[in-house]
PDB file of N, CA and C in Angstrom:
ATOM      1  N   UNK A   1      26.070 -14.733  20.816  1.00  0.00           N
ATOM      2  CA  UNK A   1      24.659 -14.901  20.501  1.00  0.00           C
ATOM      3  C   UNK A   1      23.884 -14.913  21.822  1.00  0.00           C
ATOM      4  N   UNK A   2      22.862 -14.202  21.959  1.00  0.00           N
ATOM      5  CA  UNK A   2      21.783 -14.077  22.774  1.00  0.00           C
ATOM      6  C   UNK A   2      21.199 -15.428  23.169  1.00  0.00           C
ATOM      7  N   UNK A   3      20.798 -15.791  24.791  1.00  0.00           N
ATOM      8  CA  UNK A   3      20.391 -16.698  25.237  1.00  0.00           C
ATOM      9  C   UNK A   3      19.004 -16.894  24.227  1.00  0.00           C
ATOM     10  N   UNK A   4      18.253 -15.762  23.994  1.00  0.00           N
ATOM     11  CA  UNK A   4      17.097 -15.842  22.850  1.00  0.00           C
ATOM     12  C   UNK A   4      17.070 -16.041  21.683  1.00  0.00           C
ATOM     13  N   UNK A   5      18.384 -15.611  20.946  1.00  0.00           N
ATOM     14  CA  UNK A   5      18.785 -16.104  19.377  1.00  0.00           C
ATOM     15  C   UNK A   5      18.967 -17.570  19.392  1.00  0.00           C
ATOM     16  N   UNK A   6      19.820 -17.914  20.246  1.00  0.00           N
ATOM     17  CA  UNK A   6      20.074 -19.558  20.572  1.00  0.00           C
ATOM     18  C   UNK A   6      18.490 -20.471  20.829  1.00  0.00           C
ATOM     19  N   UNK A   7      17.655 -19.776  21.428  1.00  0.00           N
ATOM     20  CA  UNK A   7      16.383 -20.346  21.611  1.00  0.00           C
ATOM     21  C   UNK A   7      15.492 -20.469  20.771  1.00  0.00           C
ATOM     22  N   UNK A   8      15.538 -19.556  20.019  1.00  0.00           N
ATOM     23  CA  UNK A   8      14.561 -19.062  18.474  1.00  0.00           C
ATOM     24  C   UNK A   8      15.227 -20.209  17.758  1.00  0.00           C
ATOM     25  N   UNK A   9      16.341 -19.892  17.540  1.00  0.00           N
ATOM     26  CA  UNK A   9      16.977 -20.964  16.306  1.00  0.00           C
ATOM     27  C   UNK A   9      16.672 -22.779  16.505  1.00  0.00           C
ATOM     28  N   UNK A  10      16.935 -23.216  18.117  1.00  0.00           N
ATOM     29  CA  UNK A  10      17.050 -24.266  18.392  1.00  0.00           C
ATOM     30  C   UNK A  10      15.310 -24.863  18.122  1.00  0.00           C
ATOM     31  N   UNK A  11      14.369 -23.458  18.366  1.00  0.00           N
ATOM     32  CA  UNK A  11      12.960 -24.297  18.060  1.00  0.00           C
ATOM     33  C   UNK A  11      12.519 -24.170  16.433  1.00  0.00           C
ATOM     34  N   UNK A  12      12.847 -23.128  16.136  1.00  0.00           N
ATOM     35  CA  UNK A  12      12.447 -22.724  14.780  1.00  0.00           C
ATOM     36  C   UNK A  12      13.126 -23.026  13.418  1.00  0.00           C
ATOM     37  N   UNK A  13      14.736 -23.340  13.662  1.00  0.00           N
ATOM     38  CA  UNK A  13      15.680 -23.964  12.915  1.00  0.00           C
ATOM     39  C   UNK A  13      15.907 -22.343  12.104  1.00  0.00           C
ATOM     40  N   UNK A  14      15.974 -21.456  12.320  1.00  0.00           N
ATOM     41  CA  UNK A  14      16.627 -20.566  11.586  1.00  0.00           C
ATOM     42  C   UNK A  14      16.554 -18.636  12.881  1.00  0.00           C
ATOM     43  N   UNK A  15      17.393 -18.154  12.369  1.00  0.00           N
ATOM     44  CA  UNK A  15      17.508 -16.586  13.313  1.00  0.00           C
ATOM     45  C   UNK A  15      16.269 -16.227  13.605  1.00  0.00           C
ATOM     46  N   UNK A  16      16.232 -15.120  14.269  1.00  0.00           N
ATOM     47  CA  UNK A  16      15.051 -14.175  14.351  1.00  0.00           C
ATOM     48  C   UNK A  16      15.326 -13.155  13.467  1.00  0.00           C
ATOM     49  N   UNK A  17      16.466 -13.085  12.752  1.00  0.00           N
ATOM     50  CA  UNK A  17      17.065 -12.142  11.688  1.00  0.00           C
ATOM     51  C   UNK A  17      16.285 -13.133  10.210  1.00  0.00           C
ATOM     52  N   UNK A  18      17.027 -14.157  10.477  1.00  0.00           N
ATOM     53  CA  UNK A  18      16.430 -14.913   9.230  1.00  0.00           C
ATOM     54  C   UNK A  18      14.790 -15.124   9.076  1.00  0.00           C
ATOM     55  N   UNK A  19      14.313 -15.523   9.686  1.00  0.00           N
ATOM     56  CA  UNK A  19      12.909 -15.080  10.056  1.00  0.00           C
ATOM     57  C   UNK A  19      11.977 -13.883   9.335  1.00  0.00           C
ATOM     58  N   UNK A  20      12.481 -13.105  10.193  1.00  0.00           N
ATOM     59  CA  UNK A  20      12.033 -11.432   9.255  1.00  0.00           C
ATOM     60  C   UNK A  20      12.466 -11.273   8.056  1.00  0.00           C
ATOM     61  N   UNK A  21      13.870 -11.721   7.371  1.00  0.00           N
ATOM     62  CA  UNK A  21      13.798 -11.422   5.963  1.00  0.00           C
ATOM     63  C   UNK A  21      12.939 -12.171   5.099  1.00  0.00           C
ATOM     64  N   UNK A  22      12.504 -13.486   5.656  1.00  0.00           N
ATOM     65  CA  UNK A  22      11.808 -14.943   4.329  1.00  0.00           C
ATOM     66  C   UNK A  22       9.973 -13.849   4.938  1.00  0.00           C
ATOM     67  N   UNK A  23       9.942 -13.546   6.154  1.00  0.00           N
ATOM     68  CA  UNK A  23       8.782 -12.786   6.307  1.00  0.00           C
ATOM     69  C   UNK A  23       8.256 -11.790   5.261  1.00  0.00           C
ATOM     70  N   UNK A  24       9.417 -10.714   5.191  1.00  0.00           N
ATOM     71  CA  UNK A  24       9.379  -9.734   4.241  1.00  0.00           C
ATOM     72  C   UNK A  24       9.553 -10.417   3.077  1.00  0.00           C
ATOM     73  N   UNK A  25      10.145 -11.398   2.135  1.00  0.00           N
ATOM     74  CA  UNK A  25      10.037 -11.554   1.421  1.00  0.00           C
ATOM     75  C   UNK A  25       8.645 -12.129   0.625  1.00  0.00           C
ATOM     76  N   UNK A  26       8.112 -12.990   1.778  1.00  0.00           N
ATOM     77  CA  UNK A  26       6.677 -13.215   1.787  1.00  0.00           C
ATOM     78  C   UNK A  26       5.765 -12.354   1.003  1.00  0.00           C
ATOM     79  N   UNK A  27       6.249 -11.409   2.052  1.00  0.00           N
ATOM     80  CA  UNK A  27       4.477 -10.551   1.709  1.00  0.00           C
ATOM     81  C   UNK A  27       5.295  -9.170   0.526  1.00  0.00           C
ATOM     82  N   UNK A  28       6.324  -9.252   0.030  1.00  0.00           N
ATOM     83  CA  UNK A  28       6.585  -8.583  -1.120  1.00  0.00           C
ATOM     84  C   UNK A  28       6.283  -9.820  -2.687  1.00  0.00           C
ATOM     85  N   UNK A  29       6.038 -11.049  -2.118  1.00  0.00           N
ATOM     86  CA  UNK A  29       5.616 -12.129  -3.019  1.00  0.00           C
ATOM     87  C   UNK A  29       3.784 -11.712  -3.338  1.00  0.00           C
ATOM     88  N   UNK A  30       3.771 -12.112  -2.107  1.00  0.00           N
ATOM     89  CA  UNK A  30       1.976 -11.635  -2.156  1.00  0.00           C
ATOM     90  C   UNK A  30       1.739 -10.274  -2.784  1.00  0.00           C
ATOM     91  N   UNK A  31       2.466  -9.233  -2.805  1.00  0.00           N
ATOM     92  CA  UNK A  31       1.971  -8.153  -3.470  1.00  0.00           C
ATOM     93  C   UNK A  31       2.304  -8.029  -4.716  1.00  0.00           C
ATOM     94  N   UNK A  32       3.232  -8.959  -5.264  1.00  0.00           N
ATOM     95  CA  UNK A  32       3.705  -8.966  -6.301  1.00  0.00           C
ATOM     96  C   UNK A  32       2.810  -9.420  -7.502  1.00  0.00           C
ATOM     97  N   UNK A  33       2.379 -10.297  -6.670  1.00  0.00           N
ATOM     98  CA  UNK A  33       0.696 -11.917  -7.372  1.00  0.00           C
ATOM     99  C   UNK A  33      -0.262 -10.655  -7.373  1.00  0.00           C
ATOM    100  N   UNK A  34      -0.151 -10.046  -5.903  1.00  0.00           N
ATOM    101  CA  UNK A  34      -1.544  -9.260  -5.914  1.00  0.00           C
ATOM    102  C   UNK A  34      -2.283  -8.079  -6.190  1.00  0.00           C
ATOM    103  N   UNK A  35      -1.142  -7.579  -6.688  1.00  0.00           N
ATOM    104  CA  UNK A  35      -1.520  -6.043  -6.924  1.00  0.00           C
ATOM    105  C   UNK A  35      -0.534  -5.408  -8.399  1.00  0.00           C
ATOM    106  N   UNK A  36      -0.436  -4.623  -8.823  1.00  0.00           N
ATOM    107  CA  UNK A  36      -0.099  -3.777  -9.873  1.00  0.00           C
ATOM    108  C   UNK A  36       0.853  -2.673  -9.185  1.00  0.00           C
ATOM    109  N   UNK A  37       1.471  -2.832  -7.819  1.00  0.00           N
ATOM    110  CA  UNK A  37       1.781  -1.373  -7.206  1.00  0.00           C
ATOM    111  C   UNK A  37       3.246  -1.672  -8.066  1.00  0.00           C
ATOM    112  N   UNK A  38       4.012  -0.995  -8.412  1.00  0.00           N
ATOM    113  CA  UNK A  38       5.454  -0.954  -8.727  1.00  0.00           C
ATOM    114  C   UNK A  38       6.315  -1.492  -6.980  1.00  0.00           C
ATOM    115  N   UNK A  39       7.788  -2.010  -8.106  1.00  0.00           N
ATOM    116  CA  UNK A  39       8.705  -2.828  -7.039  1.00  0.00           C
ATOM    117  C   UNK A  39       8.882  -2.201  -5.596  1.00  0.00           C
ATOM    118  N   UNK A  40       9.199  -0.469  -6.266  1.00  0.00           N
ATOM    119  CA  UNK A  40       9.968   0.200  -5.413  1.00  0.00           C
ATOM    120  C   UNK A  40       8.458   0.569  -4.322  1.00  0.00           C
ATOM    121  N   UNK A  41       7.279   0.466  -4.486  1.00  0.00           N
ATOM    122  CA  UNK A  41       5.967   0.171  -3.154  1.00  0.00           C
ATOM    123  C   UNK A  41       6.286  -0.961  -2.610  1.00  0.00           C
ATOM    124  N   UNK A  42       6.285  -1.574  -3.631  1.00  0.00           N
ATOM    125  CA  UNK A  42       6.259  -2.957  -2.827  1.00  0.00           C
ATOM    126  C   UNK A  42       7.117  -3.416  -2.070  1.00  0.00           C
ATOM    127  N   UNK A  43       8.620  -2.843  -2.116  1.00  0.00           N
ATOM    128  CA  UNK A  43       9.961  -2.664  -1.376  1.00  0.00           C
ATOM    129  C   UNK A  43       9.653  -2.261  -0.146  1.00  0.00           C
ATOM    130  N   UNK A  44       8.766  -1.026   0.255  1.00  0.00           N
ATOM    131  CA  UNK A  44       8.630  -0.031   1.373  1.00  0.00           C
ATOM    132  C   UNK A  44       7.952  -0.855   1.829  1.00  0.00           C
ATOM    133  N   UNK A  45       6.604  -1.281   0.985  1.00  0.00           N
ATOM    134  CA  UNK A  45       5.339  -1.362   1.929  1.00  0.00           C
ATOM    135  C   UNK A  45       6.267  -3.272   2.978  1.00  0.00           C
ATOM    136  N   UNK A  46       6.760  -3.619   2.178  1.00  0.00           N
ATOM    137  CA  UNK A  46       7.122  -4.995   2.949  1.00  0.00           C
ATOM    138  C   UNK A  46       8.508  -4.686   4.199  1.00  0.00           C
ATOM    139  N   UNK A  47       8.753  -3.789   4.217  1.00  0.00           N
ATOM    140  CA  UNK A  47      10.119  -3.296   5.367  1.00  0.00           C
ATOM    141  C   UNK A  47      11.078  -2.785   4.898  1.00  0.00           C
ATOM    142  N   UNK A  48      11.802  -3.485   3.291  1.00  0.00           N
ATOM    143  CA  UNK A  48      12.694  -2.707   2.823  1.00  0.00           C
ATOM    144  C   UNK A  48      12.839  -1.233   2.576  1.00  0.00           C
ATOM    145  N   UNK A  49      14.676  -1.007   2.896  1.00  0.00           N
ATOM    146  CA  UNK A  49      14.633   0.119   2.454  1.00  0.00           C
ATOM    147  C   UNK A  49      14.515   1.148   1.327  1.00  0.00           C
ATOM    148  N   UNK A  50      14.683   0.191   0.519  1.00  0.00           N
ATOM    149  CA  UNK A  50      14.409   1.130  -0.995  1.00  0.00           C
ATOM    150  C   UNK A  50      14.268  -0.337  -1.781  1.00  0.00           C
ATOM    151  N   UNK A  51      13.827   0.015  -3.108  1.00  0.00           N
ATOM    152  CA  UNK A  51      13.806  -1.447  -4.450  1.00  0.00           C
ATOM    153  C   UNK A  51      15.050  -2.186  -4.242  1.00  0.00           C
ATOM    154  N   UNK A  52      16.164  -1.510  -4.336  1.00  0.00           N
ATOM    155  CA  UNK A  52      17.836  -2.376  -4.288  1.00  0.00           C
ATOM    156  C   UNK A  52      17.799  -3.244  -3.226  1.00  0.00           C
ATOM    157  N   UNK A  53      17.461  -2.418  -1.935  1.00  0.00           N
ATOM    158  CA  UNK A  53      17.652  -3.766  -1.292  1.00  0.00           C
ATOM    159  C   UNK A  53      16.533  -4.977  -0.925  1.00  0.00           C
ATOM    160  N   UNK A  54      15.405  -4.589  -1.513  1.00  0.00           N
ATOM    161  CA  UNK A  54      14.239  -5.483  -1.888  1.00  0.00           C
ATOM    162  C   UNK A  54      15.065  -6.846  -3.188  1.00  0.00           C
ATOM    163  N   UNK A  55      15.667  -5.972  -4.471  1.00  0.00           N
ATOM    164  CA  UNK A  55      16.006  -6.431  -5.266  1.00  0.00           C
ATOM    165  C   UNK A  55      17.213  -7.532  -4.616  1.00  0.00           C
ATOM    166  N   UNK A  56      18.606  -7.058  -3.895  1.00  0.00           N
ATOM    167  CA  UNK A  56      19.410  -7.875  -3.547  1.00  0.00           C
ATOM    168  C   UNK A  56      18.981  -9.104  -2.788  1.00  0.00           C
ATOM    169  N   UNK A  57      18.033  -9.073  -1.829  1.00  0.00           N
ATOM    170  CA  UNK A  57      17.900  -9.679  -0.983  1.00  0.00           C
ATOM    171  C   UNK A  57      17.018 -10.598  -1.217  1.00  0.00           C
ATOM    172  N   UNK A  58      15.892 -10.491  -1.948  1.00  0.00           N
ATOM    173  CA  UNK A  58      15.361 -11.240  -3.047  1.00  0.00           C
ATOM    174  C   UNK A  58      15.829 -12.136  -4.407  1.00  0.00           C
ATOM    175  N   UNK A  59      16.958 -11.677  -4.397  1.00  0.00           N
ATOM    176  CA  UNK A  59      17.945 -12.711  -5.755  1.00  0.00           C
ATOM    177  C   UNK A  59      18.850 -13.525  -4.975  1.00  0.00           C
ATOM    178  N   UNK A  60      19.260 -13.381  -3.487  1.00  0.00           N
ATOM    179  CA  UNK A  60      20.001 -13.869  -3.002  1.00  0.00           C
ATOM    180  C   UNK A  60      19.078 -15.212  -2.202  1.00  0.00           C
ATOM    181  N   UNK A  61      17.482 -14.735  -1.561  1.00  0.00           N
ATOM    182  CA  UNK A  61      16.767 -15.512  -1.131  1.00  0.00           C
ATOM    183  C   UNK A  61      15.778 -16.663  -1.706  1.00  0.00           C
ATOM    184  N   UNK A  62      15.588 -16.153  -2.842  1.00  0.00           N
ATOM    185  CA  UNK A  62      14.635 -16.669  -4.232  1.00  0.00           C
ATOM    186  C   UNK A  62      15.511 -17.509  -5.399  1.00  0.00           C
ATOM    187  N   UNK A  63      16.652 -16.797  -5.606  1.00  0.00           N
ATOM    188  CA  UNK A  63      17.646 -17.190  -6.604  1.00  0.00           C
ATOM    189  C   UNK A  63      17.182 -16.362  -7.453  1.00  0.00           C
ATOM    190  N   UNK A  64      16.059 -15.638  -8.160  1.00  0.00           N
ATOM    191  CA  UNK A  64      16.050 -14.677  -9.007  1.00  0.00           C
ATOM    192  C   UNK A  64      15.600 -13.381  -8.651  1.00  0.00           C
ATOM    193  N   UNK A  65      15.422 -12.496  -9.532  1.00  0.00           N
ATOM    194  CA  UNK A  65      14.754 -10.814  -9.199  1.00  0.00           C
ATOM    195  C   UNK A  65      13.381 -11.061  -8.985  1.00  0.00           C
ATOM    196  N   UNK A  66      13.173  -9.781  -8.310  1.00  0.00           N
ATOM    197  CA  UNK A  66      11.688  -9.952  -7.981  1.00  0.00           C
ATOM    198  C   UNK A  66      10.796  -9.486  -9.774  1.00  0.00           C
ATOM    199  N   UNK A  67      11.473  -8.879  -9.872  1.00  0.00           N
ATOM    200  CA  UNK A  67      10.894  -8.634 -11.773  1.00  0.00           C
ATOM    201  C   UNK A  67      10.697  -9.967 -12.137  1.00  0.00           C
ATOM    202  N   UNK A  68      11.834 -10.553 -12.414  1.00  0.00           N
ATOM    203  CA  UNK A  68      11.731 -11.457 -13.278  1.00  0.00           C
ATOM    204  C   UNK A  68      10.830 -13.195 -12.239  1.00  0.00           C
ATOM    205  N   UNK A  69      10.802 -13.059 -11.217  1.00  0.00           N
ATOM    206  CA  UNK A  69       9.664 -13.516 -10.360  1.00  0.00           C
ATOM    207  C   UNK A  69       8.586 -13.484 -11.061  1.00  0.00           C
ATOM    208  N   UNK A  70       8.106 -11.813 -10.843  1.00  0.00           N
ATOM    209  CA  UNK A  70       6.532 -11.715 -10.858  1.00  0.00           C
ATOM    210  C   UNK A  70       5.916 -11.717 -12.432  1.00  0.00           C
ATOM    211  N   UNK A  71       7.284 -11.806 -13.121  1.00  0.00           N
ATOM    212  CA  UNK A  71       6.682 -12.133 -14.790  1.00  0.00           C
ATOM    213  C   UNK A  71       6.605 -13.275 -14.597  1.00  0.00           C
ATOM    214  N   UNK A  72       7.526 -14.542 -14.108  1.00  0.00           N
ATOM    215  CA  UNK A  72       7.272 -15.918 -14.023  1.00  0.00           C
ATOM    216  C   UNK A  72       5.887 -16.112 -13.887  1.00  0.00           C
ATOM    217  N   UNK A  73       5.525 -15.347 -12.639  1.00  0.00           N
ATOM    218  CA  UNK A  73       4.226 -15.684 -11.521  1.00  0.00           C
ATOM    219  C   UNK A  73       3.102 -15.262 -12.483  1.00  0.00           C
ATOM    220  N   UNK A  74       3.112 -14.206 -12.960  1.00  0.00           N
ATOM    221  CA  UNK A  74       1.625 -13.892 -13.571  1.00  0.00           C
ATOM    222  C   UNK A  74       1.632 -14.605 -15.218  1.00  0.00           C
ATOM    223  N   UNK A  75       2.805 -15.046 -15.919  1.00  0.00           N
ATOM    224  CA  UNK A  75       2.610 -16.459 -16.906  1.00  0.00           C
ATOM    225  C   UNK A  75       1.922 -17.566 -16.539  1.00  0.00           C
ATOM    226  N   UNK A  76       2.402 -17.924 -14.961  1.00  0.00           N
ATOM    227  CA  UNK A  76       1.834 -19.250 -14.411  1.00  0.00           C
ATOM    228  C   UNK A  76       0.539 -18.792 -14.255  1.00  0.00           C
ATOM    229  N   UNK A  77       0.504 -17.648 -13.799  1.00  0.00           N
ATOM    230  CA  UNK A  77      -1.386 -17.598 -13.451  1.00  0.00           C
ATOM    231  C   UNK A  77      -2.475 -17.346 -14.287  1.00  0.00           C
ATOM    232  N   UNK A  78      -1.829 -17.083 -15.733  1.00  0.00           N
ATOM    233  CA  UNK A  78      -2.861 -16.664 -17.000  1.00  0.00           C
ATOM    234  C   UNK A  78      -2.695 -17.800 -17.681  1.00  0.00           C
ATOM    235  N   UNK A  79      -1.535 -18.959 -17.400  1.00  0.00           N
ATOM    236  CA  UNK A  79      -1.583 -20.933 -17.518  1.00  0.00           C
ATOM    237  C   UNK A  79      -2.653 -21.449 -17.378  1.00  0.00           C
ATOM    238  N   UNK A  80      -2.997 -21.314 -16.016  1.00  0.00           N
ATOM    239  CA  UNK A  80      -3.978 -21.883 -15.208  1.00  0.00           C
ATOM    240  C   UNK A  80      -5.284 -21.745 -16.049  1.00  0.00           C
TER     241      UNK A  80
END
């Protein structure tokens, strides 16, 4: 590990790898709430390489699909 991976982690408590994926997952959240674009945009436009690995990496980070997410998300928001 890099004198800088060791430094990132020790202030930030997680990678500079880990970092960029909860990043990307972020703003494929926000587009999910925010827009109507389909998965496989919303895959690209956030870094991923295609929907699958939007999809894997998102069930592994979230605990569920980003589908079944953004149906959660827009129930909760027509709740409100």
């Amino acid at each position: 590990m890099s004198h800088f991976a060791r430094s990132y982690k020790i202030s930030f408590g997680m990678s500079p790898h880990q970092w960029l994926i909860q990043h990307r997952i972020d703003r494929a959240k926000e587009m999910m709430s925010g827009t109507k674009s389909s998965l496989m945009e919303i895959a690209i436009q956030s870094g991923f390489s295609d929907q699958a690995a939007l999809t894997r990496t998102f069930r592994h980070v979230v605990g569920v699909a980003p589908g079944s997410w953004r149906r959660q998300n827009r129930a909760m928001r027509f709740d409100s």
